[in-house]
PDB file of N, CA and C in Angstrom:
ATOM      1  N   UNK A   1      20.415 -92.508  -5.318  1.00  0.00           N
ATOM      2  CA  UNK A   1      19.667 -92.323  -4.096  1.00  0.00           C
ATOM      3  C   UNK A   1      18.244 -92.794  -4.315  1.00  0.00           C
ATOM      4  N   UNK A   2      17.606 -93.444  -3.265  1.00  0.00           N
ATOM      5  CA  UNK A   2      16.412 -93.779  -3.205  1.00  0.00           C
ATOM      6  C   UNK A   2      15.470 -93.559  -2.329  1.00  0.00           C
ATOM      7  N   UNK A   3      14.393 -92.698  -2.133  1.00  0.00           N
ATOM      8  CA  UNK A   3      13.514 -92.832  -1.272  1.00  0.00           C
ATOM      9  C   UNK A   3      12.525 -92.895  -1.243  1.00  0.00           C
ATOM     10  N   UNK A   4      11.573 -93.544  -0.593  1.00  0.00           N
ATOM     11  CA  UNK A   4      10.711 -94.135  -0.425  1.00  0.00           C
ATOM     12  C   UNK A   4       9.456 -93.338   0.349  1.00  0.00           C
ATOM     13  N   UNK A   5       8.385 -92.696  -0.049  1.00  0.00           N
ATOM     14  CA  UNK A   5       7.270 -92.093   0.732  1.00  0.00           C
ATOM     15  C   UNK A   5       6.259 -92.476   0.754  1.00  0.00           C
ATOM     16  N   UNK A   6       5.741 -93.020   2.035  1.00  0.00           N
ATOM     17  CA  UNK A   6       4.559 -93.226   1.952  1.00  0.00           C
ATOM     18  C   UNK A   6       3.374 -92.269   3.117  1.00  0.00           C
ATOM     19  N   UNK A   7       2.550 -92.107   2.737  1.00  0.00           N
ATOM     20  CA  UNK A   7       1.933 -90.920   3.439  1.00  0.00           C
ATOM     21  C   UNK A   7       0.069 -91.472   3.433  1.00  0.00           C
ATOM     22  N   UNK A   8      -0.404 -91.343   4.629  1.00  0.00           N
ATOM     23  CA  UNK A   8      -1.860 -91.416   4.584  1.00  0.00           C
ATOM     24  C   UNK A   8      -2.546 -90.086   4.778  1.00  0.00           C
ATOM     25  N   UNK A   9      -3.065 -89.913   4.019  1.00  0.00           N
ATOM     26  CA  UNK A   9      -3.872 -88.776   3.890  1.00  0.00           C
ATOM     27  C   UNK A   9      -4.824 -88.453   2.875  1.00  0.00           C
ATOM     28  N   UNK A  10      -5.461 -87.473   3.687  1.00  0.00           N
ATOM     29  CA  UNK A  10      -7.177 -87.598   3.285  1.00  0.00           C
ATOM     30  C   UNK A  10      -6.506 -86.429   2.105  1.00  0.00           C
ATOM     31  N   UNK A  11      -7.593 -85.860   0.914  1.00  0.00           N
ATOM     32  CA  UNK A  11      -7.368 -84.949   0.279  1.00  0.00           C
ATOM     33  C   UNK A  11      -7.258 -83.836   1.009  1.00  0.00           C
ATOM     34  N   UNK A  12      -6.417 -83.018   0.635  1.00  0.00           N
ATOM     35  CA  UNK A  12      -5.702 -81.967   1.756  1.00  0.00           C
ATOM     36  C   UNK A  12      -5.675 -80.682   0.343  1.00  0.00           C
ATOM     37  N   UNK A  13      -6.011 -79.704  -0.011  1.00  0.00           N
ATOM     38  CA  UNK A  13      -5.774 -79.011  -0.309  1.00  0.00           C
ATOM     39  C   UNK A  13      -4.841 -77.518   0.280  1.00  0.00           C
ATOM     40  N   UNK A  14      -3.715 -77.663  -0.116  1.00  0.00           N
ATOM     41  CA  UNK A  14      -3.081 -76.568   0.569  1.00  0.00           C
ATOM     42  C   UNK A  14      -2.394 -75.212  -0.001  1.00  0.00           C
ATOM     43  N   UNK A  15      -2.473 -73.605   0.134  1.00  0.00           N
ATOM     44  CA  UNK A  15      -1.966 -72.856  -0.205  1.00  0.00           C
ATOM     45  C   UNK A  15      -0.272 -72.855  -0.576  1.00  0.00           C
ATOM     46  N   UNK A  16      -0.087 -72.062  -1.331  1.00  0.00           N
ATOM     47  CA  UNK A  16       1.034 -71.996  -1.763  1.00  0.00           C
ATOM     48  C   UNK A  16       2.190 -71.397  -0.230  1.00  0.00           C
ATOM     49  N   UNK A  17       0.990 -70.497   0.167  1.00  0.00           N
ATOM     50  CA  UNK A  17       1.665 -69.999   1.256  1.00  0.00           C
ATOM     51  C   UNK A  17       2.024 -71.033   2.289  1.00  0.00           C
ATOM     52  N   UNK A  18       0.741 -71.853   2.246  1.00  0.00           N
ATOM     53  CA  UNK A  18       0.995 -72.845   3.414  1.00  0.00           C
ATOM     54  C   UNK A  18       2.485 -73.960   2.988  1.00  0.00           C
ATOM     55  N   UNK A  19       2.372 -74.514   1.489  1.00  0.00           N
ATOM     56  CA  UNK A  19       3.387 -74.872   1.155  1.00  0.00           C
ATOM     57  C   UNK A  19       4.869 -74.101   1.816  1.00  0.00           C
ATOM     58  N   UNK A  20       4.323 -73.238   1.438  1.00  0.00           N
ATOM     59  CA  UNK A  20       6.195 -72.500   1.647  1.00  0.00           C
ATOM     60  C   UNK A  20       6.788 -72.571   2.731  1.00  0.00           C
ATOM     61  N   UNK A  21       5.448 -72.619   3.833  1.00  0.00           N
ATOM     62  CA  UNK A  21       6.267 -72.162   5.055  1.00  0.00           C
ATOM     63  C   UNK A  21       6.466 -73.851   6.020  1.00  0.00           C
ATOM     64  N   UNK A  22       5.534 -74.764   5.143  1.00  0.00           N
ATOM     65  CA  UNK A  22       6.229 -75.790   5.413  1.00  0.00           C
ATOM     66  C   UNK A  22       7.863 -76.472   4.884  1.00  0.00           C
ATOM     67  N   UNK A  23       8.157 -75.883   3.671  1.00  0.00           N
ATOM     68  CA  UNK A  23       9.139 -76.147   3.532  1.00  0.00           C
ATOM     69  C   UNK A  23      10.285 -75.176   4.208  1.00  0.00           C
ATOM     70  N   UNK A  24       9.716 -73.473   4.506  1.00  0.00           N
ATOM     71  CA  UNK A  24      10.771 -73.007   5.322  1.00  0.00           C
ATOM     72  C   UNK A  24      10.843 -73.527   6.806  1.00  0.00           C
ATOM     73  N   UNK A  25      10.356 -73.924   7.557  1.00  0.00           N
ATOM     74  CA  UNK A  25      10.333 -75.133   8.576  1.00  0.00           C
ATOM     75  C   UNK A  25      10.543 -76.005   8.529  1.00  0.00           C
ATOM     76  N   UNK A  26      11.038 -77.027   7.413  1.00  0.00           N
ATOM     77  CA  UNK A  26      11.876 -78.143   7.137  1.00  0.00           C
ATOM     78  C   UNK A  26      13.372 -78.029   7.674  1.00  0.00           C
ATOM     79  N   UNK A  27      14.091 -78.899   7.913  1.00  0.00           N
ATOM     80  CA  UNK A  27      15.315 -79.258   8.330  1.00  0.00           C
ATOM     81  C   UNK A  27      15.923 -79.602   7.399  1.00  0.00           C
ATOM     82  N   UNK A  28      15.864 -78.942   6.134  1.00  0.00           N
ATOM     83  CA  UNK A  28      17.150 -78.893   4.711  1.00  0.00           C
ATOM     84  C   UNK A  28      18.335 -78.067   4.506  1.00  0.00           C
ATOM     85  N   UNK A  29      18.850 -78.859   3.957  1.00  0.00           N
ATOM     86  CA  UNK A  29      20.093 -78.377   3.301  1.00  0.00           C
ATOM     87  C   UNK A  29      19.583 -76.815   2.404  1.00  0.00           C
ATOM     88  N   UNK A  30      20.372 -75.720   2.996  1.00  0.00           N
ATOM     89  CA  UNK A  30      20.192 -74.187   2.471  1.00  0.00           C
ATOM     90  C   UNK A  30      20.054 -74.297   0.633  1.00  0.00           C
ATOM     91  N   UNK A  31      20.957 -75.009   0.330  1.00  0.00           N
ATOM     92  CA  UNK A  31      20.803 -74.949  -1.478  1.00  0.00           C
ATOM     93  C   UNK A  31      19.031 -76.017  -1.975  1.00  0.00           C
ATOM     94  N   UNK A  32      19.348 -77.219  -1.043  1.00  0.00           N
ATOM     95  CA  UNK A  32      17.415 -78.017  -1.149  1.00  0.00           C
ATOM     96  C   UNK A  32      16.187 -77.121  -1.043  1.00  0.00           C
ATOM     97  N   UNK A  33      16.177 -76.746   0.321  1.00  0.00           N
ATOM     98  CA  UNK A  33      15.358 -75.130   0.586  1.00  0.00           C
ATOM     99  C   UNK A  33      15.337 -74.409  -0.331  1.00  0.00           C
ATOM    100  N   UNK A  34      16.544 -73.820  -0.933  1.00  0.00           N
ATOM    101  CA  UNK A  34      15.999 -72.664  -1.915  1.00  0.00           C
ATOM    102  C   UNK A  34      15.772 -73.318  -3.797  1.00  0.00           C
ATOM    103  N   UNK A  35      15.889 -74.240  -3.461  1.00  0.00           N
ATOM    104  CA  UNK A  35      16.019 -74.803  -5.090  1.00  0.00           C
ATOM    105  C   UNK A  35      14.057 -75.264  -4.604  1.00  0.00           C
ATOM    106  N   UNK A  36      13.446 -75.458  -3.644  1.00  0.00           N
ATOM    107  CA  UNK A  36      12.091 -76.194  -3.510  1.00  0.00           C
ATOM    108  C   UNK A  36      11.369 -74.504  -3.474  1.00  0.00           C
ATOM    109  N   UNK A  37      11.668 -74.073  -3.212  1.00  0.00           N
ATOM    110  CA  UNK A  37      10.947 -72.990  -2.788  1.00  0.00           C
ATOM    111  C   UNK A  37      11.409 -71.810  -3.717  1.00  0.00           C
ATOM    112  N   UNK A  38      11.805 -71.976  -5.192  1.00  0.00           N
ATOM    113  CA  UNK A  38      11.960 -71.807  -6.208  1.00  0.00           C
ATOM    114  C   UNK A  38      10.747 -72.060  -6.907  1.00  0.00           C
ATOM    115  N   UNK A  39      10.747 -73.439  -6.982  1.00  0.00           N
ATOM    116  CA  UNK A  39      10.001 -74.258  -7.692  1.00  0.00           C
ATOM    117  C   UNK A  39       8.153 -73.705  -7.183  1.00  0.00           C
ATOM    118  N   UNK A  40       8.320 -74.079  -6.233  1.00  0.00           N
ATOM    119  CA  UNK A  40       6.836 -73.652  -5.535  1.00  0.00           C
ATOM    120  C   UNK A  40       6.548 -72.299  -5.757  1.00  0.00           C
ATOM    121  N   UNK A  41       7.609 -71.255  -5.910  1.00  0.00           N
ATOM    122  CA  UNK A  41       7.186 -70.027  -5.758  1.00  0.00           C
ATOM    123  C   UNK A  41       6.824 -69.831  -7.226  1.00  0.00           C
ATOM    124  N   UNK A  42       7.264 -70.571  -8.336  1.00  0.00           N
ATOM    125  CA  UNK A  42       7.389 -70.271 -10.016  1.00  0.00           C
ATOM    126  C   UNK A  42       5.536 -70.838 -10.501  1.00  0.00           C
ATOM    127  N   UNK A  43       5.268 -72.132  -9.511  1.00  0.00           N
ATOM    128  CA  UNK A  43       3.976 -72.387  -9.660  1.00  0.00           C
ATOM    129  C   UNK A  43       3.178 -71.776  -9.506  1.00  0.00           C
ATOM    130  N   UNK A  44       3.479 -71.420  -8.028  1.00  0.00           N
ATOM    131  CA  UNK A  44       2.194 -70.009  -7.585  1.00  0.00           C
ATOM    132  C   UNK A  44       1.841 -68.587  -8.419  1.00  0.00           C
ATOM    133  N   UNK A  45       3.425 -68.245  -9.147  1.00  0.00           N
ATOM    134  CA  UNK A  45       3.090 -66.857  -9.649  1.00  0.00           C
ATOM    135  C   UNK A  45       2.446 -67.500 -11.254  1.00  0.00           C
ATOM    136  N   UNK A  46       2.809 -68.332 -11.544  1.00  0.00           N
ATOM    137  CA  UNK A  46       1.888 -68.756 -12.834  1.00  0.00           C
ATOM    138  C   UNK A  46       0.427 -69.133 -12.417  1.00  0.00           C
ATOM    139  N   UNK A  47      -0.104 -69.959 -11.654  1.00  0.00           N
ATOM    140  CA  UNK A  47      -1.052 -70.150 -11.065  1.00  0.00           C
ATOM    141  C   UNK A  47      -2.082 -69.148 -10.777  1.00  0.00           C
ATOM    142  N   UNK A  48      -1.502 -67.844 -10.384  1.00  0.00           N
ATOM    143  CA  UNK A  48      -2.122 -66.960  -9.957  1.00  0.00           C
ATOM    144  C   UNK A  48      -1.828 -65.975 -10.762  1.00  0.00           C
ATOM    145  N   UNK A  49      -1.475 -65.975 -11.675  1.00  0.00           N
ATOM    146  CA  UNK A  49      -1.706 -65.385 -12.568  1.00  0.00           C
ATOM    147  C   UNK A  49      -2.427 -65.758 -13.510  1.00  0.00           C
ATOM    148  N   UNK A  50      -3.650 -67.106 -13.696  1.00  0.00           N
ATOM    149  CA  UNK A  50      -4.425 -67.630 -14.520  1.00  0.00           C
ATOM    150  C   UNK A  50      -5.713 -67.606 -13.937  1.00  0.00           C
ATOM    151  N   UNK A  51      -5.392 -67.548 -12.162  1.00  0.00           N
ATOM    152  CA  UNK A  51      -6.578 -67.489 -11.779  1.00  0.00           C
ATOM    153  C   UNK A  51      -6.776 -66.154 -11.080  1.00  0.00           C
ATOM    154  N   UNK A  52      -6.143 -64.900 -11.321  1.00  0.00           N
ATOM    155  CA  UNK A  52      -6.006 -63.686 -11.154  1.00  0.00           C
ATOM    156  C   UNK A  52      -6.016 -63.551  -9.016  1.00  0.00           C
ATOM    157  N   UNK A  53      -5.279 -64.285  -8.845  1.00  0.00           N
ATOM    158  CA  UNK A  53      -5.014 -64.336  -7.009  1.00  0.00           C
ATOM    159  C   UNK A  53      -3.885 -64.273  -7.033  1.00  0.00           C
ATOM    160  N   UNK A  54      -3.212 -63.603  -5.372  1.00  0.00           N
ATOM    161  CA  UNK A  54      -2.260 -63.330  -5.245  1.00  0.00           C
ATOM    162  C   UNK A  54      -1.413 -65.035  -5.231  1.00  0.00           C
ATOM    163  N   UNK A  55      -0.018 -65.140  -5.742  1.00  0.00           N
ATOM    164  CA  UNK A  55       0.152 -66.372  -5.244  1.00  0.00           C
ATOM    165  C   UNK A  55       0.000 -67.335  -4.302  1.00  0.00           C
ATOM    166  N   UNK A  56       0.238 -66.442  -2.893  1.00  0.00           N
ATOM    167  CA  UNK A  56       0.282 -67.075  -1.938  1.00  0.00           C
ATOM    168  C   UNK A  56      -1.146 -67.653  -1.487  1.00  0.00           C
ATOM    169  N   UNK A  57      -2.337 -66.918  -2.185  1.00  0.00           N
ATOM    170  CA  UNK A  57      -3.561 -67.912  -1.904  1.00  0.00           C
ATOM    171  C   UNK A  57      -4.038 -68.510  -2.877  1.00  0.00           C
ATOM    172  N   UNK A  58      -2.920 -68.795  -3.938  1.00  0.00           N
ATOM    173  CA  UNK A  58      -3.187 -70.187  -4.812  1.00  0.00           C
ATOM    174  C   UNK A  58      -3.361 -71.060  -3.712  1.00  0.00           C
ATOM    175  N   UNK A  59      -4.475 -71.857  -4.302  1.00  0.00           N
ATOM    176  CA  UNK A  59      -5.019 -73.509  -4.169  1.00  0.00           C
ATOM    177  C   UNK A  59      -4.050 -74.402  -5.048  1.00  0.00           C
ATOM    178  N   UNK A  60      -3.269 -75.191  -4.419  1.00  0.00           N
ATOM    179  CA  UNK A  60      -2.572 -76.958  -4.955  1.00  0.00           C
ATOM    180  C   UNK A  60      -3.427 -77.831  -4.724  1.00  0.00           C
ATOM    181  N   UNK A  61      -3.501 -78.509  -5.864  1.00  0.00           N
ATOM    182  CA  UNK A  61      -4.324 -79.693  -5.864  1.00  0.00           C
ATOM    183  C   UNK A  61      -3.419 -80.883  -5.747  1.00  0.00           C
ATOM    184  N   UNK A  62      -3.278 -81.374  -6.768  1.00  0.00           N
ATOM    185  CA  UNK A  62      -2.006 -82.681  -7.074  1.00  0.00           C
ATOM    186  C   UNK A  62      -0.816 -82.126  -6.483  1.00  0.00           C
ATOM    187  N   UNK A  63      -0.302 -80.495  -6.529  1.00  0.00           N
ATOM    188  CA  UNK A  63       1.070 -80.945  -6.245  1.00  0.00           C
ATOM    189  C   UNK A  63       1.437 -80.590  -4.878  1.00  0.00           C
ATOM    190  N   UNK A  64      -0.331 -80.484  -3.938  1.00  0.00           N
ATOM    191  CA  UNK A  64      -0.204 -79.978  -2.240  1.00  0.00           C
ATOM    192  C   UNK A  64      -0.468 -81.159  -2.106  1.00  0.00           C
ATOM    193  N   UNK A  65      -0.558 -82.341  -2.375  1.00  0.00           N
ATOM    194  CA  UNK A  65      -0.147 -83.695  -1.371  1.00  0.00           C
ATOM    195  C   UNK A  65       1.261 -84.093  -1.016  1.00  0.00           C
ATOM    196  N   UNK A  66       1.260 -84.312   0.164  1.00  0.00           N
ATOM    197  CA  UNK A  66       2.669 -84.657   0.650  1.00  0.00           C
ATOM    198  C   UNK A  66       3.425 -85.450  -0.145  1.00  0.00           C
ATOM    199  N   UNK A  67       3.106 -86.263  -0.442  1.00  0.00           N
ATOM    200  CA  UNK A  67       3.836 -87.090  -1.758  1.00  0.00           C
ATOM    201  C   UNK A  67       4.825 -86.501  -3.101  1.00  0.00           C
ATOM    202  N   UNK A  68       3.977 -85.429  -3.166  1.00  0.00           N
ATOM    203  CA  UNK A  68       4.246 -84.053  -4.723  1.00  0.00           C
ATOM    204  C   UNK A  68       5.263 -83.285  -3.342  1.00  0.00           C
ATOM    205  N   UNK A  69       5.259 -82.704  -2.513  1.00  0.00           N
ATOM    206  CA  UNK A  69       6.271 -81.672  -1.785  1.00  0.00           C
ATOM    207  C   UNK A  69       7.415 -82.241  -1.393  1.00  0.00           C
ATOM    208  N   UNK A  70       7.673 -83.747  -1.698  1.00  0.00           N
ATOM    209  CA  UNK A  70       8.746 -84.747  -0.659  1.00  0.00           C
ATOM    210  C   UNK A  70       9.171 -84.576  -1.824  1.00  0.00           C
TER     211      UNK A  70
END
């Protein structure tokens, strides 16, 4: 499989929370959904646990560009 993303956008910093609930508002496959939102949720609780915040108001840098969530 191959796909191809291309995305214009300015630097966008986005919460973990905000992450999530863009991917629970995605139109995926139930096993894609929970295997992404795995992943995102494993970042945030490490994340925020280094920078002593709850996960969900972890800051993504590199991996809140649309490019890193596709």
């Amino acid at each position: 499989t191959k796909v191809r993303v291309r995305v214009e956008e300015t630097t966008v910093h986005r919460t973990a929370g905000h992450i999530i609930a863009m991917i629970e508002e995605a139109d995926l496959p139930d096993r894609v959904m929970q295997r992404a939102l795995a992943v995102f949720g494993a970042l945030a609780e490490v994340e925020g646990r280094l920078h002593q915040r709850p996960p969900s108001q972890v800051h993504f840098h590199e991996v809140g560009a649309l490019d890193s969530i596709v």
